[in-house]
N, C-alpha and C. Protein backbone atom coordinates (compact mmCIF):
# COMPACT_ATOMS: atom_id res chain seq x y z
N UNK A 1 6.93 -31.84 15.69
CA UNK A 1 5.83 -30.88 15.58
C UNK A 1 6.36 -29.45 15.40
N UNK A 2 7.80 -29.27 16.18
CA UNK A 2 8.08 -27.95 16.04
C UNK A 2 8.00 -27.60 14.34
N UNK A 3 8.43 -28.05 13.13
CA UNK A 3 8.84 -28.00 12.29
C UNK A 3 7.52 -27.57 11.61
N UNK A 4 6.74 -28.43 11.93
CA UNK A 4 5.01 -28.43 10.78
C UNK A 4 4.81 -26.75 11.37
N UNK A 5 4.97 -26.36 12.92
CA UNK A 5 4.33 -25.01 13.45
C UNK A 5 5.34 -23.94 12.46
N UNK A 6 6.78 -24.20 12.33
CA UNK A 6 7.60 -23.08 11.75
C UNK A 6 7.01 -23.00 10.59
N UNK A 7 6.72 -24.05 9.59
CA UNK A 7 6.10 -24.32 8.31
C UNK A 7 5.02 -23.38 8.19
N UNK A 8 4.32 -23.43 9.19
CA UNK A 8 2.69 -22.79 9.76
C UNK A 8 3.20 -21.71 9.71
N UNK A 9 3.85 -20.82 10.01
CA UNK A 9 4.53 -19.24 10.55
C UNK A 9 4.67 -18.92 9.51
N UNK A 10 5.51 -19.07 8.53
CA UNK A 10 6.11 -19.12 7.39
C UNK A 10 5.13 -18.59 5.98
N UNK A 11 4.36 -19.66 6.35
CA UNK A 11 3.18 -19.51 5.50
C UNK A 11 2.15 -18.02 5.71
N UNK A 12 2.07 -18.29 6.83
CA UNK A 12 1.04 -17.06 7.62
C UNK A 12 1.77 -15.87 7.23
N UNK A 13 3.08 -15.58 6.95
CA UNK A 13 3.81 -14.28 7.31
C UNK A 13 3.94 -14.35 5.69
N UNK A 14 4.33 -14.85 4.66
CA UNK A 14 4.16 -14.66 3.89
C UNK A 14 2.82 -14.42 2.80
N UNK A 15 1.97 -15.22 3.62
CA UNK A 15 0.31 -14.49 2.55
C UNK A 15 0.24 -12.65 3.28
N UNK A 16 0.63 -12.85 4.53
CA UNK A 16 0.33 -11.46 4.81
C UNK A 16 1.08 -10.07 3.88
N UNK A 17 2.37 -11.10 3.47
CA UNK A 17 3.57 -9.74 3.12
C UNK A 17 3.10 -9.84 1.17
N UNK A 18 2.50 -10.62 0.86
CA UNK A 18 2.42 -10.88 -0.12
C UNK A 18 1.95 -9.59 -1.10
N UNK A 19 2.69 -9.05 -1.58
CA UNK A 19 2.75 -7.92 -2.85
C UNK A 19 1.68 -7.90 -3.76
N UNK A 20 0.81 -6.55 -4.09
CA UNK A 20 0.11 -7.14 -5.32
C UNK A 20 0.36 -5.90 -6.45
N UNK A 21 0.84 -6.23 -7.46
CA UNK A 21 0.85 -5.02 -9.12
C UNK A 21 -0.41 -4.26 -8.73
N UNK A 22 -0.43 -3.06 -8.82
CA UNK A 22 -1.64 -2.44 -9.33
C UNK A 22 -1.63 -1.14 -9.94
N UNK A 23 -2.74 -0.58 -10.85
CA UNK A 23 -2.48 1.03 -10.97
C UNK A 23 -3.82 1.56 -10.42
N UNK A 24 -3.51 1.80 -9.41
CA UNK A 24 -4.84 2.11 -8.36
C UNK A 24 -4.75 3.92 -8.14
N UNK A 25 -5.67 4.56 -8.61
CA UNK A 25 -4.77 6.21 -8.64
C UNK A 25 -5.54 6.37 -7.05
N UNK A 26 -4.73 7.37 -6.48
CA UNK A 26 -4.40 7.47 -5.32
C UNK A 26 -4.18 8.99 -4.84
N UNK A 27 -4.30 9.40 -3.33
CA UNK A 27 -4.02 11.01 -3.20
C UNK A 27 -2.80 10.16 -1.84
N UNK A 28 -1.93 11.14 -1.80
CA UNK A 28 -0.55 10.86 -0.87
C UNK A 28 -0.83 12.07 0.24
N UNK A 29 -1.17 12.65 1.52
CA UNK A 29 -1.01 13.54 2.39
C UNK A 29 0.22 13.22 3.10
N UNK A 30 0.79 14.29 3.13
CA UNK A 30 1.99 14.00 3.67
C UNK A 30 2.14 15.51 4.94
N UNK A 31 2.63 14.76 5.89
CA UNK A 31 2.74 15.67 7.37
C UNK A 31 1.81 15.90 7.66
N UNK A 32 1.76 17.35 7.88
CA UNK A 32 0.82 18.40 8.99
C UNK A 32 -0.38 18.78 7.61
N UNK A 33 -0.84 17.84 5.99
CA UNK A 33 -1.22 18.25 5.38
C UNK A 33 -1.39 19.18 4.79
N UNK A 34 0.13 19.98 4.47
CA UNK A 34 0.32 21.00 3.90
C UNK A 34 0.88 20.95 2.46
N UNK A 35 1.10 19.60 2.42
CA UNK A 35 1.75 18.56 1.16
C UNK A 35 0.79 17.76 0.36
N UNK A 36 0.00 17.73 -0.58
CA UNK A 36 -0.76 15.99 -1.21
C UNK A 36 -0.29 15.94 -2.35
N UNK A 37 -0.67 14.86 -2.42
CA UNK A 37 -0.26 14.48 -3.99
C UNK A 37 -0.90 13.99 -4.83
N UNK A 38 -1.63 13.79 -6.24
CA UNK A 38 -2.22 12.72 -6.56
C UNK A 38 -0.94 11.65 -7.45
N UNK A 39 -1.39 11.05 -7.24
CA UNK A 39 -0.62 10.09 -8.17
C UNK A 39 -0.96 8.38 -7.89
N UNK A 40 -0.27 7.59 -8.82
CA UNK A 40 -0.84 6.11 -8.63
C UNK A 40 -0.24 5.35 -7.65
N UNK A 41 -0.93 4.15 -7.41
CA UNK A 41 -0.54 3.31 -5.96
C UNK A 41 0.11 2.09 -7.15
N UNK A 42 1.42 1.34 -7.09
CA UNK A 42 1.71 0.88 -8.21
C UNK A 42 2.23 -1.09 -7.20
N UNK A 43 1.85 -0.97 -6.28
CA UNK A 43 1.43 -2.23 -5.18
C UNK A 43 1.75 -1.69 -4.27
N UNK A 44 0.72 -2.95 -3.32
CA UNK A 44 0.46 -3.12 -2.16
C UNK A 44 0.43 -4.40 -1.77
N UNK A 45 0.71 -4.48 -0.52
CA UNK A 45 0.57 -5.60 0.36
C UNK A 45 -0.41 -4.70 1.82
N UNK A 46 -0.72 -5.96 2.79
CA UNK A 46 -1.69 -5.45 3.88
C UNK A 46 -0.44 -4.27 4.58
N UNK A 47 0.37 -4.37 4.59
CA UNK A 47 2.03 -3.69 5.23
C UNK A 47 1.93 -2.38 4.81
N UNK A 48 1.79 -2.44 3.63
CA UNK A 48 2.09 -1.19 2.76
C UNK A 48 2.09 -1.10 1.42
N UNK A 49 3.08 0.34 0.57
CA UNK A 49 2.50 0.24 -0.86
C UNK A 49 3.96 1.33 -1.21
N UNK A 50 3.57 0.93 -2.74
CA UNK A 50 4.29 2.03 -3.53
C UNK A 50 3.87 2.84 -4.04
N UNK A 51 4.32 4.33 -3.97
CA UNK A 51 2.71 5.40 -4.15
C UNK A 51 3.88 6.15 -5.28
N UNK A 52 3.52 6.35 -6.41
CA UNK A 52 4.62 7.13 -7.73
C UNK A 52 3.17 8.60 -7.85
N UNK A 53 4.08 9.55 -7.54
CA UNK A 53 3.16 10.86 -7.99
C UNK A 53 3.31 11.06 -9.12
N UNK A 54 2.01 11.70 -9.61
CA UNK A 54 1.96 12.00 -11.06
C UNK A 54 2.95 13.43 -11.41
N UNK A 55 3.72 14.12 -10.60
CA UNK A 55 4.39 15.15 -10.33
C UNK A 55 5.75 14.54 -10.55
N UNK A 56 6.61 14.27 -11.01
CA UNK A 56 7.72 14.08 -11.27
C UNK A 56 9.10 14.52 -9.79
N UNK A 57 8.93 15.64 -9.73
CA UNK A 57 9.45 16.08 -7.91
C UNK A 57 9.19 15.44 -6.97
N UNK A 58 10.06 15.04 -6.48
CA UNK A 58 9.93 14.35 -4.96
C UNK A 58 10.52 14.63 -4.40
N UNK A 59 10.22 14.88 -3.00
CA UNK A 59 11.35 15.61 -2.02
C UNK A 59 11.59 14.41 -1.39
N UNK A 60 13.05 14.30 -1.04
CA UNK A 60 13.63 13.16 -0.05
C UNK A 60 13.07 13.14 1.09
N UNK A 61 12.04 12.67 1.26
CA UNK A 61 11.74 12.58 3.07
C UNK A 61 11.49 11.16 3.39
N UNK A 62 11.71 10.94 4.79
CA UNK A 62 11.99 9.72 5.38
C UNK A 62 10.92 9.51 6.40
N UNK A 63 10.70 8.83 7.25
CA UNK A 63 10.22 8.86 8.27
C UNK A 63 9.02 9.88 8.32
N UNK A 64 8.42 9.70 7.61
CA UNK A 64 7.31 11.23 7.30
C UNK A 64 5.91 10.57 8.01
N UNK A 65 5.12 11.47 8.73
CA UNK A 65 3.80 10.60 8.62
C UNK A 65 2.74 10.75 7.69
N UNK A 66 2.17 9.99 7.35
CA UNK A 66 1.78 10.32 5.57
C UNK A 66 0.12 9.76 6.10
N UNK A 67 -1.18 10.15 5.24
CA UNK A 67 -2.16 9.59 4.98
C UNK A 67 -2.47 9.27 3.08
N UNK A 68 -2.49 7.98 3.11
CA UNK A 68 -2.84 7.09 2.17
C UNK A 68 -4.22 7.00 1.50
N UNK A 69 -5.03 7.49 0.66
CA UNK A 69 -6.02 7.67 0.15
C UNK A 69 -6.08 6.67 -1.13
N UNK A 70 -6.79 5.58 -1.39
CA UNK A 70 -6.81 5.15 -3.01
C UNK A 70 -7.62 3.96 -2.68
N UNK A 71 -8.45 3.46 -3.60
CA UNK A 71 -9.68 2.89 -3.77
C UNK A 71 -10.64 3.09 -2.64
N UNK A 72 -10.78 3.69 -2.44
CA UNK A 72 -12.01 3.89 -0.85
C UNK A 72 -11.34 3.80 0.35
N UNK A 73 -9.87 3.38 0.32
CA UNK A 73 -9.40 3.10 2.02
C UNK A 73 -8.37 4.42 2.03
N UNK A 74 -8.63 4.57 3.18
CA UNK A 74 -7.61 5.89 4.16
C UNK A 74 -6.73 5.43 4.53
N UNK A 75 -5.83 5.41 4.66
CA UNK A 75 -5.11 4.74 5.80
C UNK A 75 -3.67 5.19 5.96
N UNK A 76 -3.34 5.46 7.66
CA UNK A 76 -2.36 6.05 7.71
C UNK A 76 -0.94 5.39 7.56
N UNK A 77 0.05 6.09 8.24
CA UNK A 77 1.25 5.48 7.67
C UNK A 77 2.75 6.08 7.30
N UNK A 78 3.97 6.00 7.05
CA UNK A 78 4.91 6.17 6.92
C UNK A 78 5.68 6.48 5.82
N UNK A 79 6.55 7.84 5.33
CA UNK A 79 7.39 6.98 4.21
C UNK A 79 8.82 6.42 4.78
N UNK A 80 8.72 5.23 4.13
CA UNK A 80 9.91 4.68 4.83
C UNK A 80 11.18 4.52 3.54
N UNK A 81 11.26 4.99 2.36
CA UNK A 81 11.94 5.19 1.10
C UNK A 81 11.31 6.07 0.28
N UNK A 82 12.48 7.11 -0.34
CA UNK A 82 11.97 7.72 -1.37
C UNK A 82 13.53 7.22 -2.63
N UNK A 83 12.41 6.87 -3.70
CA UNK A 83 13.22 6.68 -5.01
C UNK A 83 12.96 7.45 -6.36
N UNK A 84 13.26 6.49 -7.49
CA UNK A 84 12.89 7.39 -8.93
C UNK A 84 11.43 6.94 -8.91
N UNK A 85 11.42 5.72 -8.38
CA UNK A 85 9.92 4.43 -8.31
C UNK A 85 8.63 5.55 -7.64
N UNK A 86 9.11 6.10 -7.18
CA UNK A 86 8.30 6.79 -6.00
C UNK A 86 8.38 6.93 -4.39
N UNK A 87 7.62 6.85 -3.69
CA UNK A 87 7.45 6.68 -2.41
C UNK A 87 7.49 5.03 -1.86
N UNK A 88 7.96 4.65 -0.66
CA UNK A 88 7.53 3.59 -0.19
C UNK A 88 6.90 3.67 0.97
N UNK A 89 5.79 3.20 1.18
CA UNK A 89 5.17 3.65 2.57
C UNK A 89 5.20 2.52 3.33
N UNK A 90 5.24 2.59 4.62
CA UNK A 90 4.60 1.24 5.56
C UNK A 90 3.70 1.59 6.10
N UNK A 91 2.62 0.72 6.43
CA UNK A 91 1.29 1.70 7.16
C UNK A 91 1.44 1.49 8.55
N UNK A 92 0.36 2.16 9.60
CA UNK A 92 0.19 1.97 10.58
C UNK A 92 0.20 1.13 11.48
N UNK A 93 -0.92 0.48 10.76
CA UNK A 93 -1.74 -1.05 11.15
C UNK A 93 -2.33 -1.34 9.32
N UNK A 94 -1.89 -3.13 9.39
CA UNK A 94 -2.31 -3.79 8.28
C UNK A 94 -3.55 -3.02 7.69
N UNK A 95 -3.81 -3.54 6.49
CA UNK A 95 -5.11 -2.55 6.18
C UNK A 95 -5.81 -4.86 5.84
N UNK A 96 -7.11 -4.91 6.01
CA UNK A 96 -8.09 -5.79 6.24
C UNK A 96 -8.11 -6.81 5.47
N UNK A 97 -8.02 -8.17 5.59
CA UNK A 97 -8.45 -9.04 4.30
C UNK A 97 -9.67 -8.57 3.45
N UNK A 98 -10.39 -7.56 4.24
CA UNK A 98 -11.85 -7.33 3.30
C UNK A 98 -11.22 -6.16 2.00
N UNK A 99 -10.68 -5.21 3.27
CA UNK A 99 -9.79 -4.26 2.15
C UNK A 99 -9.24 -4.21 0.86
N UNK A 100 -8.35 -5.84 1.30
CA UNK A 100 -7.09 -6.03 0.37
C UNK A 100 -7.89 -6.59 -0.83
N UNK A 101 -9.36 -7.33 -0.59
CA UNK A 101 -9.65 -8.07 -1.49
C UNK A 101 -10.60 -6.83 -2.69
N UNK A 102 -10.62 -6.31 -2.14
CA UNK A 102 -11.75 -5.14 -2.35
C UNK A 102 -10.88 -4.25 -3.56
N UNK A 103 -9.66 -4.22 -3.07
CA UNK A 103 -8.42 -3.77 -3.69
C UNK A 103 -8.03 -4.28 -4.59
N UNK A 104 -7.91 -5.52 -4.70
CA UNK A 104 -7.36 -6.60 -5.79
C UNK A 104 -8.68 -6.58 -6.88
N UNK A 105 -9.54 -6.60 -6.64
CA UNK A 105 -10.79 -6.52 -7.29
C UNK A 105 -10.49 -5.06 -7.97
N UNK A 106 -10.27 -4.06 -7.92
CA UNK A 106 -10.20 -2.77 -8.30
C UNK A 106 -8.97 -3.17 -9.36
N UNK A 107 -8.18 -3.51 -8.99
CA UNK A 107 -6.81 -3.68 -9.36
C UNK A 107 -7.20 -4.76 -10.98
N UNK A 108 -7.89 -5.87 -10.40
CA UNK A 108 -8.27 -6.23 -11.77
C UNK A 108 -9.25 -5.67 -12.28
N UNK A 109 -9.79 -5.09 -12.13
CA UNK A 109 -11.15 -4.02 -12.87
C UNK A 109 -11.83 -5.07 -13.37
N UNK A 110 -12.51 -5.94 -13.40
CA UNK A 110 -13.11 -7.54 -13.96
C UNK A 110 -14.31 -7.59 -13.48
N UNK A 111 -15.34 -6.96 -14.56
CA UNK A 111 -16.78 -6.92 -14.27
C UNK A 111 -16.97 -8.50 -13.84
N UNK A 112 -18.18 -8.43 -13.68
CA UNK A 112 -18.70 -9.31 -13.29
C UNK A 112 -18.51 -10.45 -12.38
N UNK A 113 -17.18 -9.94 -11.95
CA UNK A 113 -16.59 -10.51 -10.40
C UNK A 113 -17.07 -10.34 -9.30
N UNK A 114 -18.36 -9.70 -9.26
CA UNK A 114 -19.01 -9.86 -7.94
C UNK A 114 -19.35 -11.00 -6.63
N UNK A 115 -19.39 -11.39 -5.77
CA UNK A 115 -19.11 -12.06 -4.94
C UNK A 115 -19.85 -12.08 -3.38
C-alpha cells in the first residue's frame, strides 16, 4: 500500500506544480510600491509565475516582496530569480483551482468556453 500512497503524492504534487504558457499582460509591484511594472505574465503554475516587463531594465533583486496583478487576481509574493526571461516569482500562498482555471481560460482566449 505504501507504494499506491507515494504514487498518490506524486501525482498530487505534480498537478499542483504543473506550469502553464501564457501571455497574460500583467502589472509587477515591487517593495514598499515605489517600483511597478507593466509587462506580461509568460507562465504560471498555482506556486508562481514568470513576469517579463515590457521595460527591457531589470534590476537584480532577490528576495523582494512583490504584488502580482494579471487577469483579475492580486496576489502576493516573492522574486525568487531575476534573468534576461524576466522575473521569477513564488507566491505567498497557492493562488485557487478556481483562479488557475479562470487563468487558463484567459490564457486560451476561446470564446465560447463558457462553463
Amino acid at each position: 500500500g505504501c507504494f499506491r500512497l507515494f504514487n498518490h503524492f506524486v501525482e498530487l504534487f505534480s498537478r499542483s506544480a504543473r506550469r502553464y504558457n501564457c501571455r497574460i499582460e500583467g502589472n509587477l509591484v515591487v517593495g514598499d510600491r515605489l517600483v511597478n511594472f507593466d509587462g506580461i505574465v509568460t507562465d504560471f503554475s498555482s506556486g508562481g509565475a514568470q513576469f517579463r516587463p515590457k521595460l527591457l531594465y531589470i534590476m537584480d533583486r532577490r528576495d523582494v516582496p512583490i504584488t502580482l496583478t494579471f487577469g483579475g487576481v492580486e496576489i502576493a509574493g516573492r522574486i525568487m530569480s531575476t534573468s534576461p526571461a524576466g522575473f521569477g516569482l513564488r507566491f505567498d500562498e497557492p493562488i485557487s483551482d478556481e483562479q488557475i482555471e479562470g487563468l487558463i481560460g484567459l490564457a486560451n482566449k476561446q470564446p465560447g468556453m463558457v462553463h
